[in-house]
Structure formats: structure tokens, C-alpha cells
C-alpha atoms as a PDB file:
ATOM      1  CA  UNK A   1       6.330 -22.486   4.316  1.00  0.00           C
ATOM      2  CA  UNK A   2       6.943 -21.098   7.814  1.00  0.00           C
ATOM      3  CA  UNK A   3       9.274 -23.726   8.917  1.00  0.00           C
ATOM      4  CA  UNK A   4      11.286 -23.620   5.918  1.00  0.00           C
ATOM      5  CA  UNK A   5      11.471 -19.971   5.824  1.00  0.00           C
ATOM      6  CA  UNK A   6      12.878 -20.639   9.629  1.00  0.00           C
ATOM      7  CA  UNK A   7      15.412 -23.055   7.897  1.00  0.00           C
ATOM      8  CA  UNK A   8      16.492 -19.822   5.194  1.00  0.00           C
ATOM      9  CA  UNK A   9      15.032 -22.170   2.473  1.00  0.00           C
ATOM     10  CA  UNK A  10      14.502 -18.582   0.909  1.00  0.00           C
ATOM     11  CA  UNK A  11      14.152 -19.783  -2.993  1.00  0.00           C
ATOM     12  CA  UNK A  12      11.747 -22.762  -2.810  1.00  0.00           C
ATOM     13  CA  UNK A  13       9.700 -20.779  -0.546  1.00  0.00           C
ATOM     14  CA  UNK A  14       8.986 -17.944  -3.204  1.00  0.00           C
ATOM     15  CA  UNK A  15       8.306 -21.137  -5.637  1.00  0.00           C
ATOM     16  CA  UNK A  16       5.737 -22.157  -3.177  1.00  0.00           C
ATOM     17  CA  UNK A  17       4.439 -18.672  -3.293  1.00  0.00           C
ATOM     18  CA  UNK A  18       4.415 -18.618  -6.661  1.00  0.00           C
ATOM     19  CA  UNK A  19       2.298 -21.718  -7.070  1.00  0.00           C
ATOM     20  CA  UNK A  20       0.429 -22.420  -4.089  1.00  0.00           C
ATOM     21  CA  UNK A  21      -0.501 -18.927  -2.976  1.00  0.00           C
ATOM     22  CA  UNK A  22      -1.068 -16.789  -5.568  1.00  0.00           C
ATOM     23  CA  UNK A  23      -3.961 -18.250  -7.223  1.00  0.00           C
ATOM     24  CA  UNK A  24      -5.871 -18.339  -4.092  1.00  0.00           C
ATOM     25  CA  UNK A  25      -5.495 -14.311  -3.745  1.00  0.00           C
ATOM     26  CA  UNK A  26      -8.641 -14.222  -5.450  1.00  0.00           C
ATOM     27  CA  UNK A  27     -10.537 -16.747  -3.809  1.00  0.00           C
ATOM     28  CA  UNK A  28     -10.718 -15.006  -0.664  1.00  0.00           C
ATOM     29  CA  UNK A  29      -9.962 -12.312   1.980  1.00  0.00           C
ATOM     30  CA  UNK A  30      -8.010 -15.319   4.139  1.00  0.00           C
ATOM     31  CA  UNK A  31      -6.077 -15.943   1.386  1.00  0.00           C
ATOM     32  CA  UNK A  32      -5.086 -12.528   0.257  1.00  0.00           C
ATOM     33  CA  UNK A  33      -4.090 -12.093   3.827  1.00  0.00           C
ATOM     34  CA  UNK A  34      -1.857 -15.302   4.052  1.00  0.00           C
ATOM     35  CA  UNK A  35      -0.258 -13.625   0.660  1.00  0.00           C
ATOM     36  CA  UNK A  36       0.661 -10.431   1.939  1.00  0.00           C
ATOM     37  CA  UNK A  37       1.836 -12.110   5.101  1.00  0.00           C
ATOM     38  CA  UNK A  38       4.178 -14.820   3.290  1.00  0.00           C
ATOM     39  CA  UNK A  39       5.004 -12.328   0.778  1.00  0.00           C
ATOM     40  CA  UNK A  40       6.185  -9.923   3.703  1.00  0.00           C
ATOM     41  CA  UNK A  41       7.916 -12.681   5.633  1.00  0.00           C
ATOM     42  CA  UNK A  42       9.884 -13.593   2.027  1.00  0.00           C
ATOM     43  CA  UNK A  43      10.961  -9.942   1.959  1.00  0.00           C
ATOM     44  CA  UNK A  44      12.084  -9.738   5.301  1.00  0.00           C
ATOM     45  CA  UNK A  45      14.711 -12.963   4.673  1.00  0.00           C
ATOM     46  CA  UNK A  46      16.153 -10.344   2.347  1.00  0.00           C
ATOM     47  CA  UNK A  47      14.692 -11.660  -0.677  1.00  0.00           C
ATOM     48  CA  UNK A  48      14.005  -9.602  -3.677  1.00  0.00           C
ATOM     49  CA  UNK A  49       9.917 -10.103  -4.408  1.00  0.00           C
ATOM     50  CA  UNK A  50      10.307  -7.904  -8.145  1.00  0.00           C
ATOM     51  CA  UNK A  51       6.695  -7.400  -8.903  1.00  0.00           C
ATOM     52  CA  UNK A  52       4.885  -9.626  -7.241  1.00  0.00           C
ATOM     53  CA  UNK A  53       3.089  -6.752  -4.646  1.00  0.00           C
ATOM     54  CA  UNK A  54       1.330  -5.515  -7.943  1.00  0.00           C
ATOM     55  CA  UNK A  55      -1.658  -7.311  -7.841  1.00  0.00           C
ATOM     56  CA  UNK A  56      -2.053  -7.183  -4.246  1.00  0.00           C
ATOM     57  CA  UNK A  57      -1.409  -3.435  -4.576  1.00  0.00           C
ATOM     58  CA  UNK A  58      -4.145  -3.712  -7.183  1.00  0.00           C
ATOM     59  CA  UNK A  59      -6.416  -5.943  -4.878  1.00  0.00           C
ATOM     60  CA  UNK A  60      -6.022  -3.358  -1.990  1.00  0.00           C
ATOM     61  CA  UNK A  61      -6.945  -0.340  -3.747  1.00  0.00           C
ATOM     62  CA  UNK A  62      -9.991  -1.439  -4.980  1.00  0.00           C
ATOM     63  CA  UNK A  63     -10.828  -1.995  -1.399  1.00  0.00           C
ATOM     64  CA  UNK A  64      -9.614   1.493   0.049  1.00  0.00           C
ATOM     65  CA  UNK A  65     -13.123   2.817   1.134  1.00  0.00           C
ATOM     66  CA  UNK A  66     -14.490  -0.910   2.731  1.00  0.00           C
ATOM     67  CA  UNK A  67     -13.420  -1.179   6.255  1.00  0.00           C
ATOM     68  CA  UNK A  68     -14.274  -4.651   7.374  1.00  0.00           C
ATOM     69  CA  UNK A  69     -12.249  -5.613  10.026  1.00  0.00           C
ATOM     70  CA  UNK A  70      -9.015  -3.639  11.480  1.00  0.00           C
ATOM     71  CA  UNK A  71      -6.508  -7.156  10.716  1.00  0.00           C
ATOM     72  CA  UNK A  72      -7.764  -7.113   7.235  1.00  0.00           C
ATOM     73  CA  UNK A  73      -6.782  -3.436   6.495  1.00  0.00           C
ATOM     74  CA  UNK A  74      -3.379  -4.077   7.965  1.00  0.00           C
ATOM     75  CA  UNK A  75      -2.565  -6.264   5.112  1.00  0.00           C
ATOM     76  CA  UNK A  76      -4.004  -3.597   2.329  1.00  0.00           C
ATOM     77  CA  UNK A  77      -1.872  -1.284   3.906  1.00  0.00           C
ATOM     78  CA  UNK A  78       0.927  -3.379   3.823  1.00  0.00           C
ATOM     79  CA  UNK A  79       0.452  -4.284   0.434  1.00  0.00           C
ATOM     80  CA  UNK A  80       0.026  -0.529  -1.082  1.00  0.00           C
ATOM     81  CA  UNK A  81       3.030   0.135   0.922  1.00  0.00           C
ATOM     82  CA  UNK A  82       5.326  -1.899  -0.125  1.00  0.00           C
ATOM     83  CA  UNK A  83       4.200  -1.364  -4.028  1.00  0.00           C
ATOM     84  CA  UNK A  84       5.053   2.067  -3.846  1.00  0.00           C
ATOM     85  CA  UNK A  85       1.282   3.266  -4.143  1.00  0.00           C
ATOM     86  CA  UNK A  86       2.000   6.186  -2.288  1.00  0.00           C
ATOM     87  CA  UNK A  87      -1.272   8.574  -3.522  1.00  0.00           C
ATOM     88  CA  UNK A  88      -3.361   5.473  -2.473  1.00  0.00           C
ATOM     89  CA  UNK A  89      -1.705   4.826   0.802  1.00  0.00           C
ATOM     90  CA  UNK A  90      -2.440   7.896   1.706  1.00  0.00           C
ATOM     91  CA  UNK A  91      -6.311   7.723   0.469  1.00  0.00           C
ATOM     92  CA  UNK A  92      -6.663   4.234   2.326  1.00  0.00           C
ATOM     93  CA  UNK A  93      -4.785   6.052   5.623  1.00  0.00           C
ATOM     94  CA  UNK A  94      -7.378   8.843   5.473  1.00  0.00           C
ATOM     95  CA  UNK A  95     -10.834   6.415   4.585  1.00  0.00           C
ATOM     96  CA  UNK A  96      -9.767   4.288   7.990  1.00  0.00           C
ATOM     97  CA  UNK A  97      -9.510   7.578  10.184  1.00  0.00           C
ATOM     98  CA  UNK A  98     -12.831   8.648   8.860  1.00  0.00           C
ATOM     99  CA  UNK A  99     -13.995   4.716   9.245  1.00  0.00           C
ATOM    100  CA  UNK A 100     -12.869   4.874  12.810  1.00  0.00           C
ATOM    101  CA  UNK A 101     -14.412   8.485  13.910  1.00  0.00           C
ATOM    102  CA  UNK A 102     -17.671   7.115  12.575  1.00  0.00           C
ATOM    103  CA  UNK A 103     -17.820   3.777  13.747  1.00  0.00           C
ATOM    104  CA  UNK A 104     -19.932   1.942  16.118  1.00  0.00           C
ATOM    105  CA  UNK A 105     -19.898   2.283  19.883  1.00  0.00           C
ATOM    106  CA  UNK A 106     -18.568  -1.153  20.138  1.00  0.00           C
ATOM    107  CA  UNK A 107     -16.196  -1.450  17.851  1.00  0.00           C
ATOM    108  CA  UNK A 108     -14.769   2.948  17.688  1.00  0.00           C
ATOM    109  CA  UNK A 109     -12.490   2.058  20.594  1.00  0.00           C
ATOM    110  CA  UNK A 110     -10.760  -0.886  18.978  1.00  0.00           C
ATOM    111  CA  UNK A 111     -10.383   1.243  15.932  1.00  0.00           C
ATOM    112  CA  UNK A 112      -9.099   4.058  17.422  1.00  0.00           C
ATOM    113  CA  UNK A 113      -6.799   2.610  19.909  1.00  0.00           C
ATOM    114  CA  UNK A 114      -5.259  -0.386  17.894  1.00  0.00           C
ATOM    115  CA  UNK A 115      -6.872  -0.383  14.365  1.00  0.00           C
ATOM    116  CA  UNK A 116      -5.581   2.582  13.235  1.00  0.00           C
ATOM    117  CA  UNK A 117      -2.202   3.305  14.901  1.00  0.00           C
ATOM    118  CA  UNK A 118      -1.486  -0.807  13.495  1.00  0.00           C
ATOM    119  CA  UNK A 119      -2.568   0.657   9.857  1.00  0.00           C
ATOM    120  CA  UNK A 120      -0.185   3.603  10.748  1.00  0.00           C
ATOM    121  CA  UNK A 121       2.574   1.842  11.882  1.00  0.00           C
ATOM    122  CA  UNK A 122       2.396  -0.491   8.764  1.00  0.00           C
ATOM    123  CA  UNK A 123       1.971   2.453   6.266  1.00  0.00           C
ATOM    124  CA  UNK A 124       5.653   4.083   8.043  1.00  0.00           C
ATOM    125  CA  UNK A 125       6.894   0.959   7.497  1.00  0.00           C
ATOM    126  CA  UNK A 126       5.588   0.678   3.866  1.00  0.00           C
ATOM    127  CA  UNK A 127       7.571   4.364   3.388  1.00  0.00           C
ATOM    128  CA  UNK A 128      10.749   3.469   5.063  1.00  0.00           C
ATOM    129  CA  UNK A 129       9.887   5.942   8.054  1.00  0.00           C
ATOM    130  CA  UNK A 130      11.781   3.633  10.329  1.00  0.00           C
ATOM    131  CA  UNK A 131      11.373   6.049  13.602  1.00  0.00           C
ATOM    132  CA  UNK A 132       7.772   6.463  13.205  1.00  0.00           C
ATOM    133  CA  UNK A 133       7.035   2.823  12.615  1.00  0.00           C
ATOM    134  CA  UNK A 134       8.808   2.132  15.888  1.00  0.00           C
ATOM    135  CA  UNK A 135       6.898   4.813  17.807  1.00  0.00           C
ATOM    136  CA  UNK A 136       3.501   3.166  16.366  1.00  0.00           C
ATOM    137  CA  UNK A 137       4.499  -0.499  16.965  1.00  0.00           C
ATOM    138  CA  UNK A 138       5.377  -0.030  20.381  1.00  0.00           C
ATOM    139  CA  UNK A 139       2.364   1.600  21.242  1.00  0.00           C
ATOM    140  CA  UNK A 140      -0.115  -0.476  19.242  1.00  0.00           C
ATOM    141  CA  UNK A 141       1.511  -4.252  19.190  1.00  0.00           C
ATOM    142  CA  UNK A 142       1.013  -4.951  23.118  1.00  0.00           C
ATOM    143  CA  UNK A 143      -2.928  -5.031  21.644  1.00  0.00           C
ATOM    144  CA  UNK A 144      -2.864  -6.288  18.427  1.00  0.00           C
ATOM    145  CA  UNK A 145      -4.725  -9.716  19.949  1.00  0.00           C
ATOM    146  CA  UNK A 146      -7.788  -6.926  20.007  1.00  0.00           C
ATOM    147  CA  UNK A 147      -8.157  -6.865  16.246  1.00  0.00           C
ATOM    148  CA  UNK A 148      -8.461 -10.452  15.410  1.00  0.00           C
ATOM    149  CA  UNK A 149      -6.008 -12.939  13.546  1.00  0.00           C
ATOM    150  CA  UNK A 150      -3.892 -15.932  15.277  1.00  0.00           C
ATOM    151  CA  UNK A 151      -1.162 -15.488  17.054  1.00  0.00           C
ATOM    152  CA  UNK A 152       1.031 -16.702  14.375  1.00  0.00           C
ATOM    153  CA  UNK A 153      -0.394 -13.964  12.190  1.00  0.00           C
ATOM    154  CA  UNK A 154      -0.212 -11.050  14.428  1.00  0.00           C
ATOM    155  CA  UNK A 155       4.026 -12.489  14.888  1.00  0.00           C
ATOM    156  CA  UNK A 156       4.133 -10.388  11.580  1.00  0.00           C
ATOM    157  CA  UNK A 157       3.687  -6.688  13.228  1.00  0.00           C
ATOM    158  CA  UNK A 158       6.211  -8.035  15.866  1.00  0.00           C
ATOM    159  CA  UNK A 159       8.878  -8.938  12.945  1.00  0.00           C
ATOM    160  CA  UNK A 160       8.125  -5.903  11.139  1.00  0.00           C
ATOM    161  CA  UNK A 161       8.437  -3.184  14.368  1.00  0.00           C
ATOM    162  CA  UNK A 162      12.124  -5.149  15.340  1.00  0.00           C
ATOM    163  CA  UNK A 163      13.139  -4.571  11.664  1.00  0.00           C
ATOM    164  CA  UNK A 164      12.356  -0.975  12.154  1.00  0.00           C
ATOM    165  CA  UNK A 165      13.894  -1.034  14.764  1.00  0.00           C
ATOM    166  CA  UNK A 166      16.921  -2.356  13.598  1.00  0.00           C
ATOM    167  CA  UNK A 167      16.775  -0.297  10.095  1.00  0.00           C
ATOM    168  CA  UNK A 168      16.423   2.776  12.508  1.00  0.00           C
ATOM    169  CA  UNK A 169      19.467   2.392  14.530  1.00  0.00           C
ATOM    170  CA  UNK A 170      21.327   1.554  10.806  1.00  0.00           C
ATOM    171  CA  UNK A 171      20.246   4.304   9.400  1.00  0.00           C
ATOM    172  CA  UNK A 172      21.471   7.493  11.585  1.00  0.00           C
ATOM    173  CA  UNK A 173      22.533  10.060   9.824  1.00  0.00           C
ATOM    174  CA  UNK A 174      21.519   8.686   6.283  1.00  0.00           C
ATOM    175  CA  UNK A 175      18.466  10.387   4.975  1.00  0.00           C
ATOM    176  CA  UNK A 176      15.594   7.494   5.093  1.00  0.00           C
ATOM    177  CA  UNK A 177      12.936   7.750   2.153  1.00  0.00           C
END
């Protein structure tokens, strides 16, 4: 699916979507994370998803309060993000800053210094705050590799901070959302 989003095969991607990754969003937290990623990379060809963030919307917000790894969360931010699930963006936004002032000694620095300004930067993303995700992405990609996921996978919070970027510099002057 990568290679022929690469090609702009745009259309038969979403098919592909459709059929090969949705039904595995259930089976597992790898697979709802390849569907928010593909689903995000289909978006960012410019291609109109309609509803199809709903369930993962749905999927993430039954989630908001279990903080299992850092990468994971990224993607349930993502996904409430770009459903419009503002009220439980915020909730999720305010369960990993409590997650990450209480967690372990080993793993409260990879929280706080990656985990959560990654979640951040995703969630300005999700709301269109093109400056802010920027600001967060620059700060927080050079460490992504801290927080798990291939490199392949983490190429996703490099796409999404140069299409803030871009959106930002497009945007002057017009009131973002």
C-alpha cells in the first residue's frame, strides 16, 4: 500500500483499506495502529476519508485512561483528532499528562520528554493548530526512535510536522480552526 500510495494510486489504496485493513482494527493494537497510519497517509494524498475515522475515534476513546506505550497513544490521538472528538481529545491529552507525572522512574523521562509533546504535537495537528504542531514536532521528532515503532512508522510524525509546516506558511493571515 506504501509503494502505491508513492505511485498516487490514491483510489485503489482506500479499496485496500477498505478490505484488507479494516477488519483487522479489531484484532489487535498492531493493526489499529497500521489503520490510523494508512488512514493518515490516505488523507495526506489529499484524499477525502468521509467517515471512516469513526470507529477508530470510537476504538480510541474507549482507551483514553490506558496508557500502554507512548507510540500507541500517538495513534489514539491521531484518530480522536482527526474525527473531530474534541471533548475527548482533550480528556485523552489530560489522562497522558497525569500518566506521565506518575509514571515509573524508567520510563517518566521518555514520557515526559517525547511521549507527551509527540501526543501534543499530534492533537495540534488533529485541531488544525498548524504553528503549534510545528513547535511540538520539531522539538519531539529528533526522538521519536525513543518511543518504539519502525522507522517506517515513526516517517508518519515526519510527514505530518512538514504538512504543518507547509499548511502554516499557507495559512497567514487566515484564521486556522
Amino acid at each position: 500500500m506504501l509503494f502505491r500510495l508513492a505511485r498516487h494510486e490514491t483510489l485503489p489504496v482506500l479499496a485496500l483499506y477498505d478490505s484488507h485493513i479494516t477488519p483487522q482494527i479489531p484484532i489487535s493494537v498492531s493493526s489499529y495502529v497500521n489503520a490510523v497510519s494508512m488512514l493518515t497517509r490516505i488523507e495526506l494524498h489529499g484524499v477525502d476519508v468521509a467517515g471512516r475515522w469513526r470507529p477508530l475515534a470510537d476504538e480510541a476513546e474507549q482507551r483514553i485512561t490506558e496508557h500502554v506505550l507512548a507510540f500507541v497513544d500517538l495513534h489514539y490521538a491521531m484518530a480522536l483528532g482527526r474525527a473531530g472528538r474534541w471533548r475527548a481529545l482533550a480528556e485523552f491529552r489530560q489522562s497522558v499528562h497525569l500518566h506521565a507525572a506518575q509514571a515509573t522512574p524508567e520510563s517518566e523521562w521518555v514520557w515526559r520528554a517525547v511521549g507527551v509533546p509527540l501526543i501534543e504535537a499530534v492533537s495540534a495537528y488533529g485541531c488544525g493548530k498548524w504553528n503549534e504542531a510545528t513547535t511540538l514536532f520539531e522539538r519531539a521528532n529528533p526522538r521519536a526512535r525513543l518511543i518504539g515503532g519502525s522507522r517506517a512508522q515513526r516517517e508518519l510524525l515526519l510527514l505530518l510536522a512538514a504538512d504543518a509546516c507547509k499548511r502554516q506558511t499557507t495559512t497567514v493571515g487566515r484564521k486556522v480552526r
